[in-house]
Protein backbone atom coordinates (compact mmCIF):
# COMPACT_ATOMS: atom_id res chain seq x y z
CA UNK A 1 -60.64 -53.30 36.65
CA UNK A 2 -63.53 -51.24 35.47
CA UNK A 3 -65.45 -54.66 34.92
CA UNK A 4 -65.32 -55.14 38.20
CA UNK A 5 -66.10 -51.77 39.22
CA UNK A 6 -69.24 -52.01 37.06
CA UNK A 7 -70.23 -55.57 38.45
CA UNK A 8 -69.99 -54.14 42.13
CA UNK A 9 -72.48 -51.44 40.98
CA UNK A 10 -74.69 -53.99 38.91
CA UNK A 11 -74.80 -55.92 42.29
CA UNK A 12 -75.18 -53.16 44.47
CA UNK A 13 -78.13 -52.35 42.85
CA UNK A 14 -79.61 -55.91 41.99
CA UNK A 15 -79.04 -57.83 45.61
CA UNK A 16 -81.28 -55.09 47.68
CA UNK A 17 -84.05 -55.10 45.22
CA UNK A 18 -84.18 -59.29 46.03
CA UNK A 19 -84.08 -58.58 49.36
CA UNK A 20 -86.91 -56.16 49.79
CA UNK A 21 -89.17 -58.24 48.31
CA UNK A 22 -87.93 -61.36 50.84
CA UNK A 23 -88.08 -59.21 53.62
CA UNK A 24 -91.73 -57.87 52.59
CA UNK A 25 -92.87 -61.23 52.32
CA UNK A 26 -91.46 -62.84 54.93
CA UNK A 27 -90.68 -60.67 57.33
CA UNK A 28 -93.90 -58.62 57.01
CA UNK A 29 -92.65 -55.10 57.56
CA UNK A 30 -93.70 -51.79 55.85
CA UNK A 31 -93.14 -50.46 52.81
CA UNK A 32 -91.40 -47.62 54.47
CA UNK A 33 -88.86 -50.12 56.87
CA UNK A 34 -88.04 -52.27 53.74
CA UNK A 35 -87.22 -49.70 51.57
CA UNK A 36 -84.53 -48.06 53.97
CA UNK A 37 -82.84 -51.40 54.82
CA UNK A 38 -83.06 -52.02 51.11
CA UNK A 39 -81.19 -48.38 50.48
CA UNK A 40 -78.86 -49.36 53.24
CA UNK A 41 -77.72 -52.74 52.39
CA UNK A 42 -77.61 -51.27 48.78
CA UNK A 43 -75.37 -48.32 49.97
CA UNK A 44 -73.26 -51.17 52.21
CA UNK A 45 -72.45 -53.19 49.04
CA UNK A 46 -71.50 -50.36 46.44
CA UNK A 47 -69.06 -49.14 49.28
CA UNK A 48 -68.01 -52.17 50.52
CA UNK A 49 -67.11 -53.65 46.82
CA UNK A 50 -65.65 -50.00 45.94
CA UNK A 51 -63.05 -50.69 48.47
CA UNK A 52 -62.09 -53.95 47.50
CA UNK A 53 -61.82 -52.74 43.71
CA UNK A 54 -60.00 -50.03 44.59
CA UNK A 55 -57.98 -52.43 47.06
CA UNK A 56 -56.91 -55.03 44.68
CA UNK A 57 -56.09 -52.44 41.76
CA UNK A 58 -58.18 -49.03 41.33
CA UNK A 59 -60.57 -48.28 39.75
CA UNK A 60 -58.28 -46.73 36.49
């Protein structure tokens, strides 16, 4: 299980940083606005996958 615990970090950390640049690009919003939804969506992931790791066998 700690694999997956570490992949659900890797990810957590890698998928927002995509994102901000998408949503800079495309959506045109400040550096300010992207960097909080990217924070967010990072903090939404790493607690999100947490629970399922934990869920499906912990995280020892």
């Amino acid at each position: 299980m700690p694999f997956y615990a570490l992949f659900v970090i890797s990810a957590s950390i890698h998928a927002p940083i995509g994102i901000r640049k998408v949503l800079r690009e495309w959506a045109g919003l400040s550096y300010t606005t992207v960097n909080l939804l990217a924070l967010a969506l990072g903090a939404l992931f790493l607690v999100l996958g947490l629970r399922a790791v934990v869920a499906v066998g912990g995280l020892a």
